[in-house]
Structure formats: structure tokens, C-alpha cells
Protein backbone atom coordinates (compact mmCIF):
# COMPACT_ATOMS: atom_id res chain seq x y z
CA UNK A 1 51.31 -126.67 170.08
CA UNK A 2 50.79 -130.09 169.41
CA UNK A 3 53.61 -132.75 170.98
CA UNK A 4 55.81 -134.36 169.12
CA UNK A 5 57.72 -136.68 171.77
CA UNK A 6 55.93 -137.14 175.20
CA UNK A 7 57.83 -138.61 177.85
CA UNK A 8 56.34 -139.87 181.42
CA UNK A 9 58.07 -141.19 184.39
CA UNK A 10 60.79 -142.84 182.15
CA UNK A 11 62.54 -144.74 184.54
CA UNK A 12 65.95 -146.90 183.43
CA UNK A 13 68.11 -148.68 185.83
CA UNK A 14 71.31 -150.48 185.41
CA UNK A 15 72.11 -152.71 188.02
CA UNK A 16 69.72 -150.92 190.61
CA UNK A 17 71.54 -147.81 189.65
CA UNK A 18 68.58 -144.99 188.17
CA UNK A 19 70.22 -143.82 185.34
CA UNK A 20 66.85 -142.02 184.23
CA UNK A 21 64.48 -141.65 187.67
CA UNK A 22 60.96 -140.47 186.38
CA UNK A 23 61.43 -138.19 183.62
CA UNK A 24 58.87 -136.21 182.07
CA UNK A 25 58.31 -133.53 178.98
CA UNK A 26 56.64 -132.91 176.10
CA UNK A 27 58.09 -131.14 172.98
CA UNK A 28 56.33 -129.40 170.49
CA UNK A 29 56.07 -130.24 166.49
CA UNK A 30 59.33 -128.04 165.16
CA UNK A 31 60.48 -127.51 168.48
CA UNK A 32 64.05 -127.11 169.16
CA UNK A 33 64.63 -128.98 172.90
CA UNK A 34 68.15 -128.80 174.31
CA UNK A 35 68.69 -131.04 177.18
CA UNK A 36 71.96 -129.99 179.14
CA UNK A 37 74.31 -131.62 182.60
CA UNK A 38 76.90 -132.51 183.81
CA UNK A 39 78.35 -136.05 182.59
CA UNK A 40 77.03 -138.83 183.96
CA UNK A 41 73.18 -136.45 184.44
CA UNK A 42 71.63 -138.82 182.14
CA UNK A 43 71.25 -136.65 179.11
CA UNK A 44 72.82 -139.37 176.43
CA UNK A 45 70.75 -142.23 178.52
CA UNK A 46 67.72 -140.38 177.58
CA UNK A 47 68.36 -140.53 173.85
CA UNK A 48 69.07 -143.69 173.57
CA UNK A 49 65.85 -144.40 175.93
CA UNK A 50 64.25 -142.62 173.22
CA UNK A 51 65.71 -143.93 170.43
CA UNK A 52 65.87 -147.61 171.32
CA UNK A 53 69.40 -148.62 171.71
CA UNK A 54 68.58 -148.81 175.32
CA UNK A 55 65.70 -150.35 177.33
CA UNK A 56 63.22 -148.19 179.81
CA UNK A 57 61.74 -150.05 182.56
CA UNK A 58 59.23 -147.82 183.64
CA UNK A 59 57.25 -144.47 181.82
CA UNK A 60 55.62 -144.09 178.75
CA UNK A 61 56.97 -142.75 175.17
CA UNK A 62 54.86 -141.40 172.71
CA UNK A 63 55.98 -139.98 169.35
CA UNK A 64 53.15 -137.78 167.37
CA UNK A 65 50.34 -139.47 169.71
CA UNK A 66 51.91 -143.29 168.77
CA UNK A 67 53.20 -145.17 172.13
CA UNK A 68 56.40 -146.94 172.71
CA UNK A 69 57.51 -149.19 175.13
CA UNK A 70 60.63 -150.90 175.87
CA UNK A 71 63.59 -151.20 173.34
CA UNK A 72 60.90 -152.37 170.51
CA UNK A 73 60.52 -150.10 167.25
CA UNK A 74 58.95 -150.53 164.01
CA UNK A 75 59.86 -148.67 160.96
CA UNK A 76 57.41 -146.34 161.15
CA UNK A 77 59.49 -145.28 164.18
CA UNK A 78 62.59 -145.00 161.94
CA UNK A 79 61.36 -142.91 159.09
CA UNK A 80 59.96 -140.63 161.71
CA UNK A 81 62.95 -140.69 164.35
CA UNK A 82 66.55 -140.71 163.54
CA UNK A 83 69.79 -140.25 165.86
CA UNK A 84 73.00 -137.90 165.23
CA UNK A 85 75.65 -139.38 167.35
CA UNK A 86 78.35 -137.90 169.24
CA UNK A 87 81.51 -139.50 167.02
CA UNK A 88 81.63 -139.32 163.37
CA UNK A 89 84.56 -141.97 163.37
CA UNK A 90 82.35 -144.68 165.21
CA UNK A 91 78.89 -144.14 163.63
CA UNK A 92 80.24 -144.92 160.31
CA UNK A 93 81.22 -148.47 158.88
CA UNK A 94 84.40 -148.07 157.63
CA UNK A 95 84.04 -150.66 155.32
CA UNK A 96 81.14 -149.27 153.05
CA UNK A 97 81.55 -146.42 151.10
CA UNK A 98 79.40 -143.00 151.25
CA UNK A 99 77.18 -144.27 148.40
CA UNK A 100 76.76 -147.42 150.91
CA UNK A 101 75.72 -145.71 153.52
CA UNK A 102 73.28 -143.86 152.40
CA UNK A 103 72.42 -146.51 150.08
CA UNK A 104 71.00 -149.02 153.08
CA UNK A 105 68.31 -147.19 154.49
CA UNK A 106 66.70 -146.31 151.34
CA UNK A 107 66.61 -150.27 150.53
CA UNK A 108 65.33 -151.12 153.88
CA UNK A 109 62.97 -148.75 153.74
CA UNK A 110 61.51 -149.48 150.44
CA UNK A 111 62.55 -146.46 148.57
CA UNK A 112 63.13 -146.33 144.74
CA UNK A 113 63.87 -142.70 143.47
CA UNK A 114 67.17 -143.82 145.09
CA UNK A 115 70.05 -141.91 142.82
CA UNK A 116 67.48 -139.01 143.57
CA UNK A 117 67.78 -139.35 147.08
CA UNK A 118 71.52 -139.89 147.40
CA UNK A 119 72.46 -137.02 145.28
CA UNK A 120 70.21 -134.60 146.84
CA UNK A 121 71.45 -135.74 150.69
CA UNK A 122 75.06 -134.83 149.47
CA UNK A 123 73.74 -132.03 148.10
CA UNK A 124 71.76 -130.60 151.30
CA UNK A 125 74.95 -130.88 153.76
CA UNK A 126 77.11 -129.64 151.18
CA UNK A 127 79.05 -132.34 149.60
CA UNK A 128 78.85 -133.06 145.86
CA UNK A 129 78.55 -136.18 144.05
CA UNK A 130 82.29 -137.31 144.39
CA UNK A 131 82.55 -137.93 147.57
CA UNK A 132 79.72 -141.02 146.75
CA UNK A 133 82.21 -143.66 146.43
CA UNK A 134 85.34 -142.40 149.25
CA UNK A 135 85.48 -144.49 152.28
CA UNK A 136 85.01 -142.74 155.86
CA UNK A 137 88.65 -143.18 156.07
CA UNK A 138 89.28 -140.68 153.12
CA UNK A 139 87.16 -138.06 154.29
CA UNK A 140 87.90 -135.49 157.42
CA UNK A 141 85.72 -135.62 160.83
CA UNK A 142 83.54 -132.59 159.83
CA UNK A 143 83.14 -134.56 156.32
CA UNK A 144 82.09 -137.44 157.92
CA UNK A 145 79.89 -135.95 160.35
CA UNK A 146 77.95 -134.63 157.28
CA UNK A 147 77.41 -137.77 155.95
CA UNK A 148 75.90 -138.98 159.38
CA UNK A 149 73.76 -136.54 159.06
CA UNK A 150 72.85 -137.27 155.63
CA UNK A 151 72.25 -140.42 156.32
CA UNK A 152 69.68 -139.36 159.43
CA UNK A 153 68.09 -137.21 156.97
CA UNK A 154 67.63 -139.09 153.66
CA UNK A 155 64.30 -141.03 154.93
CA UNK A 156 62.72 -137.57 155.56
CA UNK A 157 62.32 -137.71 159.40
CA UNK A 158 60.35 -135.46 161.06
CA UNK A 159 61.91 -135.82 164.26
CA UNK A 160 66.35 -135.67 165.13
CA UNK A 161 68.14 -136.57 168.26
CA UNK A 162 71.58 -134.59 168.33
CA UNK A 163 73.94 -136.53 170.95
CA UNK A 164 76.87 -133.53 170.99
CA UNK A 165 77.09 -133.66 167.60
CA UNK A 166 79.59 -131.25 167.33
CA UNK A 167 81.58 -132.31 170.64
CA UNK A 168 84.05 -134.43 169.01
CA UNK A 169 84.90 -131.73 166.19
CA UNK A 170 87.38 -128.77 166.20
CA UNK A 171 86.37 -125.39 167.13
CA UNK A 172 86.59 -124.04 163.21
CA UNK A 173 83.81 -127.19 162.04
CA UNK A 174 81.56 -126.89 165.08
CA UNK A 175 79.91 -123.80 163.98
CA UNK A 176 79.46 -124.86 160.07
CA UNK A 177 77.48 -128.32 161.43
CA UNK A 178 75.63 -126.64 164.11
CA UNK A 179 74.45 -124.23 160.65
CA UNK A 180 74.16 -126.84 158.91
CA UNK A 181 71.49 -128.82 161.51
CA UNK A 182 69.95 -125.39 161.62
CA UNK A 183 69.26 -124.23 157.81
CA UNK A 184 67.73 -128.38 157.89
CA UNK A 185 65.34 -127.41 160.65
CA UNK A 186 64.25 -124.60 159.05
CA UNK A 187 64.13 -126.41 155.49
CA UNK A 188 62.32 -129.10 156.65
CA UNK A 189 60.28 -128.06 159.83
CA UNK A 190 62.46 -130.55 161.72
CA UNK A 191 61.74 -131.25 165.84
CA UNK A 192 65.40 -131.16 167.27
CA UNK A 193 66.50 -132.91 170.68
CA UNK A 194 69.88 -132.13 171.57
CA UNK A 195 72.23 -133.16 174.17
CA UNK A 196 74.92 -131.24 175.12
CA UNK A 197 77.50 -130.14 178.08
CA UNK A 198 77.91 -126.92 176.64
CA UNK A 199 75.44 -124.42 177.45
CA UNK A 200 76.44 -121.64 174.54
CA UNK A 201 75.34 -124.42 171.98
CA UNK A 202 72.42 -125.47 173.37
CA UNK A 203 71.24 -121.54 174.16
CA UNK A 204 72.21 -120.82 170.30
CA UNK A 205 70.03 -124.01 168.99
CA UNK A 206 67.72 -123.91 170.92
CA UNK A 207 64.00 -122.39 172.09
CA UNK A 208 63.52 -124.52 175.36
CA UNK A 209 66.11 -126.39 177.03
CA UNK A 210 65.96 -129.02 180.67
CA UNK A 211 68.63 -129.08 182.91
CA UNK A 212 69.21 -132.79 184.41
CA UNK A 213 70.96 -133.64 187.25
CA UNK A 214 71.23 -137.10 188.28
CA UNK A 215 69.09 -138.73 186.23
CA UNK A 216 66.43 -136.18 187.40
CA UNK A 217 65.27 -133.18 185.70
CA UNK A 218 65.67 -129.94 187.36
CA UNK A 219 64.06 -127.53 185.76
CA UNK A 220 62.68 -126.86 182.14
CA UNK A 221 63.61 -123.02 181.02
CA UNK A 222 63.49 -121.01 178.19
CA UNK A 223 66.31 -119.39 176.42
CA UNK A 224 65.33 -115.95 177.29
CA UNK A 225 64.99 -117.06 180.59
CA UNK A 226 68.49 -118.56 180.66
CA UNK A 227 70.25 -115.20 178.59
CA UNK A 228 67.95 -112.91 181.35
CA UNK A 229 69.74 -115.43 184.55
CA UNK A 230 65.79 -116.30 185.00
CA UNK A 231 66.03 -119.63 186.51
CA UNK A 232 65.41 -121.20 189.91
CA UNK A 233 68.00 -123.92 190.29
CA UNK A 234 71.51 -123.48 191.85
CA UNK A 235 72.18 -126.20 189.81
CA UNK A 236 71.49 -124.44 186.10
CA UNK A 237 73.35 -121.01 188.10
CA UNK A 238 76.43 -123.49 188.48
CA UNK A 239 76.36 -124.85 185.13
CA UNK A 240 75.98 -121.14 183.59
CA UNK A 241 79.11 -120.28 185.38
CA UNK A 242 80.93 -122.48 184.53
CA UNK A 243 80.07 -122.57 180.77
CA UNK A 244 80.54 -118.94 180.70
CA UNK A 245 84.05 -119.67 182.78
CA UNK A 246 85.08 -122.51 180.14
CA UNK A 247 84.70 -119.88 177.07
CA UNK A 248 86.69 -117.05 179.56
CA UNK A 249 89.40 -119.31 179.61
């Protein structure tokens, strides 16, 4: 399986505090990668290591064979990468309209089959045409989180980082987003990297997941492995337990 995002020794440090202390994987072309901790583990660092809203200072990043270094992306980077984030009521301006926001990329990016494009995002996450000219202020949080993900999707990535997209949603929406992300993976032979605290989304999206701890990695498992309790850390034992507590409760 060929990688699509290779990490090495990615090291980021704020104020001599090692947010991210040498991490390392590789995840395979269609792969779905769920990376899962406690808060503060590092897991939404990582992304936006990744992604380039933050810096690394040390490591390599290579996406389909093509380094990166730093904070510094191109657009070749964007059509191929694009972020989910965690809240649907920041990542949207609430000054442009739907039709705006999906509208930008397309422009920055050169494309010109853009009514195509728009109507066929709304479409795919199952909004029609009319919501094209609401503000994010007129729509509901499971609404708008479907336009974020439009908007991730309408330059045709190959690759999506989830940062708990679902977190910030009620119980009823969580599961029609998280089957929503997955019919689009499927669809589109997507490579997912998701971030999440809760262990019963990640096992449910996901094929591989790593467990970090402190900035630190402690182990990379399968889901089989996690469902069969085939794992060596205390630290993914705790984490199970606690998940499986939380949903108890």
C-alpha cells in the first residue's frame, strides 16, 4: 500500500514545551487513520502540523511522495489536502453566504465549471440549491457542518483531516455526518485522518488508529485489535475503559 501522508520525527515546541516529540507514521492511499488521547495528547497539534496552520520544527512531511517543511504550502497542497474542523460556528464567515463560501476556493483555485461545482457539493452532503444564498446564521450546526464539509470537498481532495468533527454536534446529528464523511470516502476513495477523544467513533471510522499520549505516540493498533482488547499499552486499556464507561453512563 502506497503512503499517502508520511510523517518522521515531527517535533513542535511552544515555548520549550514538546507539544509533538518525534512523531512518526505512514498512512496508506484510502486509508482511514484515527488518531485518539486524552486532551492536551497532541492529537489536534498534529493536524494542524499537518495542515499548516501551525509550524514543525523538526521531522519531515511528505504527502503522495511530495515533502513539506515548516508552515509553507502551495496549492498543490490545497487541492490535495483539506481540513474539517472541530466547530461549525467558527470555521464559517458569517458574513458570506453559502454560495460564498463555496464560491472562493473554486476562484482561487482556477476553476470554471463553477455553478457545476456548487450545485453538486450541496448536492453530495445533502442540501439542495436553496440553501446557496442563507447565511451561516440561518442554518442549524449540523447544516453548517455540511457546508464545511462541502467546502473541504469541492476542490476534489484526495486527502481529509477530521478535527472531532462531530464533537461539537448533538447526539441525533453526529451519526448522519459521521455517514455522511463515510458514503464520501467510499465515493471518492478519500484518505481520512481523524482526531477524536472518543474511541466508539474512531473504532466505527476507522481501519487503523494511534493512541498519543503526551505528544508521543504509544502505540499504532488496528480496529480488530482494539474490539479483540489486543493492545499493549495501559494507556489505550485506560482510554477503552473509560470510553466504554462514558457511553455506560
Amino acid at each position: 500500500m502506497t503512503s499517502a501522508l508520511s510523517i518522521r520525527d515531527m517535533v513542535v515546541t511552544y515555548d520549550e514545551f514538546a507539544a509533538l516529540d518525534h512523531v512518526n507514521f505512514d498512512i496508506g492511499t484510502g486509508e482511514s487513520f484515527g488518531i485518539v488521547g486524552e486532551s492536551g495528547s497532541g492529537k489536534s497539534t498534529l493536524l494542524r502540523a499537518v495542515s499548516g496552520l501551525a509550524s514543525f520544527d523538526q521531522g519531515t512531511l511528505s504527502v503522495n511522495g511530495r515533502p513539506y517543511s515548516g508552515r509553507k504550502r502551495d496549492k498543490e497542497f490545497y487541492r490535495t489536502v483539506q481540513m474539517v474542523f472541530q466547530d461549525p460556528y467558527g470555521s464559517l464567515h458569517p458574513r458570506q453566504t453559502v454560495d460564498r463560501l463555496l464560491l472562493e476556493p473554486l476562484v482561487i483555485h482556477g476553476f470554471t465549471d463553477i455553478e457545476t461545482r456548487i450545485n453538486r457539493a450541496l448536492d453530495e452532503v445533502g442540501l439542495g440549491s436553496g440553501f446557496r444564498f442563507r447565511y451561516s446564521h440561518q442554518l442549524s450546526g449540523g447544516q453548517r457542518q455540511r457546508i464545511a464539509i462541502a467546502r473541504a470537498l469541492i476542490l476534489e481532495p484526495k486527502i481529509l483531516l477530521l478535527d472531532e468533527p462531530t464533537s461539537a454536534l448533538d447526539a441525533s446529528i453526529q451519526a448522519e455526518i459521521l455517514n455522511l464523511l463515510e458514503q464520501a470516502r467510499r465515493d471518492r476513495n478519500l484518505t481520512f485522518v481523524m482526531v477524536s477523544h472518543d474511541l466508539g467513533v474512531i473504532s466505527h471510522m476507522c481501519e487503523r488508529l494511534a493512541v498519543m499520549k503526551n505528544g508521543k505516540v504509544v502505540e499504532t493498533v488496528p480496529r480488530k485489535a482494539l474490539e479483540n482488547r489486543e493492545f499493549s499499552a495501559d494507556y489505550t486499556r485506560q482510554l477503552l475503559v473509560a470510553s466504554e464507561g462514558f457511553r455506560r453512563g
